[in-house]
C-alpha atoms as a PDB file:
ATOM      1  CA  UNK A   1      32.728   9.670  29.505  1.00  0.00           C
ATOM      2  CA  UNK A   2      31.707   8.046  33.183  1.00  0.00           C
ATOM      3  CA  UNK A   3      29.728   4.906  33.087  1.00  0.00           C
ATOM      4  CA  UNK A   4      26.488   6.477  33.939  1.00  0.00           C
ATOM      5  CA  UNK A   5      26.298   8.709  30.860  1.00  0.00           C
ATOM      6  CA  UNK A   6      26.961   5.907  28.416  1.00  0.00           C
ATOM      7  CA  UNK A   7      23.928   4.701  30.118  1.00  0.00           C
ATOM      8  CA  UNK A   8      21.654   7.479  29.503  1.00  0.00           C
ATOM      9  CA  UNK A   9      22.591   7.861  26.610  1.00  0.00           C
ATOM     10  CA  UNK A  10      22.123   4.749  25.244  1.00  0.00           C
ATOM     11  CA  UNK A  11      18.941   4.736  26.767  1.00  0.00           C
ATOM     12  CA  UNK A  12      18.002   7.763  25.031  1.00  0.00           C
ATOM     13  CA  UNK A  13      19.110   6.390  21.670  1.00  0.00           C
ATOM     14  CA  UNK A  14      17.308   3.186  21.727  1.00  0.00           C
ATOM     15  CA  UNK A  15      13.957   5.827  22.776  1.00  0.00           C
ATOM     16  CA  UNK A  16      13.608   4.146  26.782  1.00  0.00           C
ATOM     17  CA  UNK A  17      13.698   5.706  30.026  1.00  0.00           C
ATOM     18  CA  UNK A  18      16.438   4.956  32.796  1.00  0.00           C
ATOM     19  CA  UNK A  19      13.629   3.694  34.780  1.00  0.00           C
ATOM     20  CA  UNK A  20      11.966   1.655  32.539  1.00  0.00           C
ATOM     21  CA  UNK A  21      15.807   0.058  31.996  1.00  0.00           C
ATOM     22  CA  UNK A  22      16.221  -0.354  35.651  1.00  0.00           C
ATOM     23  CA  UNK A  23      12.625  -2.392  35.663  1.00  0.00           C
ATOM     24  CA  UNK A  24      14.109  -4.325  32.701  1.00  0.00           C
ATOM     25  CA  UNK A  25      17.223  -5.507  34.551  1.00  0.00           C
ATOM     26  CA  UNK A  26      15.187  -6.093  37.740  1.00  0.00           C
ATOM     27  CA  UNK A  27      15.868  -3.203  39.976  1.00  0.00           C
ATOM     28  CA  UNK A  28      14.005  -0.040  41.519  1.00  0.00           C
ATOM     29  CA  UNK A  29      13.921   2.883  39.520  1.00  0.00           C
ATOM     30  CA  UNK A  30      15.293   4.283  42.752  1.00  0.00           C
ATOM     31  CA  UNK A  31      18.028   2.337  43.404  1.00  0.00           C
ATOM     32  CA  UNK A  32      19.120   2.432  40.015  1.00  0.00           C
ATOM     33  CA  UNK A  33      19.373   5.874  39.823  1.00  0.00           C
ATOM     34  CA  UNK A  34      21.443   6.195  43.019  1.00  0.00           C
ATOM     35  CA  UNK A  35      23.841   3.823  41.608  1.00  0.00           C
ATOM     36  CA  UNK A  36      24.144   5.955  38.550  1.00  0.00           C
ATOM     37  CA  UNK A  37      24.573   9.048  40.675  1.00  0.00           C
ATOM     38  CA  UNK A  38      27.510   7.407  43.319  1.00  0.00           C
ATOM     39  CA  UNK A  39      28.883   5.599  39.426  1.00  0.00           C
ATOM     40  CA  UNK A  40      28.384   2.212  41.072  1.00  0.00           C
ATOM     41  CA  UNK A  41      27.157   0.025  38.661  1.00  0.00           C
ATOM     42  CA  UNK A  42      28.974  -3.302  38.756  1.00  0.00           C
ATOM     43  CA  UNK A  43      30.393  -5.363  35.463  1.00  0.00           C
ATOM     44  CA  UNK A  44      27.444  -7.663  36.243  1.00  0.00           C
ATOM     45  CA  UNK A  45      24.605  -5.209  35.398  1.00  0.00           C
ATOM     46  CA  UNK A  46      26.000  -3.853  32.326  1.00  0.00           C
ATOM     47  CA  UNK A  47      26.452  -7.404  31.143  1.00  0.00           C
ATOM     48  CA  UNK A  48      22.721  -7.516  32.282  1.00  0.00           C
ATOM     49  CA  UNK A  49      21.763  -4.337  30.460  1.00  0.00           C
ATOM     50  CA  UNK A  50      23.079  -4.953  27.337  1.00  0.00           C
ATOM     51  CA  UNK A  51      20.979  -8.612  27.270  1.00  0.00           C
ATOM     52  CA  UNK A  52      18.259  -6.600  27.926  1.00  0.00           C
ATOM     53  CA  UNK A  53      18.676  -3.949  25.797  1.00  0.00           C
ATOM     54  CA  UNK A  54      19.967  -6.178  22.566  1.00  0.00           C
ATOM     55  CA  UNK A  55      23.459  -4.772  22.560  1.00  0.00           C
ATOM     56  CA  UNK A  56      26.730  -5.776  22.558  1.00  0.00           C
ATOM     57  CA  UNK A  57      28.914  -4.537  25.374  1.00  0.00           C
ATOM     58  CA  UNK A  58      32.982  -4.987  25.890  1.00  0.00           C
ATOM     59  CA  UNK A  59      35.310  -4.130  28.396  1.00  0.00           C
ATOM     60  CA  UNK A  60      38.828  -4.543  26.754  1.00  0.00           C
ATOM     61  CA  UNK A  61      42.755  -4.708  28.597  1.00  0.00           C
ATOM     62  CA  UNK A  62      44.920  -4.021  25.711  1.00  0.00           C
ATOM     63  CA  UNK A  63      48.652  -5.304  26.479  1.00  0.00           C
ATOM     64  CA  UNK A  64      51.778  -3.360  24.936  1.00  0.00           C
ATOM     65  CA  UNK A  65      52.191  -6.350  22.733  1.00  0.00           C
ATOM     66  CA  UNK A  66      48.790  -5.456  21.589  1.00  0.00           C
ATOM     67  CA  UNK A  67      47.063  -9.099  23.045  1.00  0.00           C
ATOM     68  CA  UNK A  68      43.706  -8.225  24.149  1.00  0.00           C
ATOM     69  CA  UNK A  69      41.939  -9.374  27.413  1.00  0.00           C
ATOM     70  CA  UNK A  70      38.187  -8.966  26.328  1.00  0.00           C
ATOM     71  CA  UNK A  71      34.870  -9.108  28.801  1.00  0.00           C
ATOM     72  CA  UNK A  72      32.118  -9.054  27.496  1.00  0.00           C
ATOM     73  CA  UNK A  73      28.191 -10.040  25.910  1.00  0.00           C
ATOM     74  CA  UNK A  74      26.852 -10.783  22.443  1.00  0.00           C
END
């Protein structure tokens, strides 16, 4: 699943528009939605939309010796 349909659809389970998310994390509906379209949305902004949205979000290297390099937001 690419980036920008976890997006919508998380936006579409917690009932919001992708616009009205963009607002919420500062940006242009416009911009936003080009960034979803070219899948450029950096680390930084989906830290920024989970703190908006109330979510918990993880990006996770998992070594062969399963030790696990975690980013994330509570």
């Amino acid at each position: 699943m690419k980036t920008s349909d976890m997006i919508r659809q998380l936006c579409e389970q917690m009932n919001i528009s992708v616009s009205e998310l963009a607002r919420r994390i500062g940006q242009s509906p416009q911009n936003f939605g080009k960034k979803l379209k070219r899948e450029t949305i950096t680390l930084e902004e989906l830290k920024a939309i989970a703190e908006v949205m109330d979510v918990k979000f993880e990006q996770t290297f998992i070594l062969s010796d399963g030790k696990e390099i975690k980013i994330g937001s509570e």
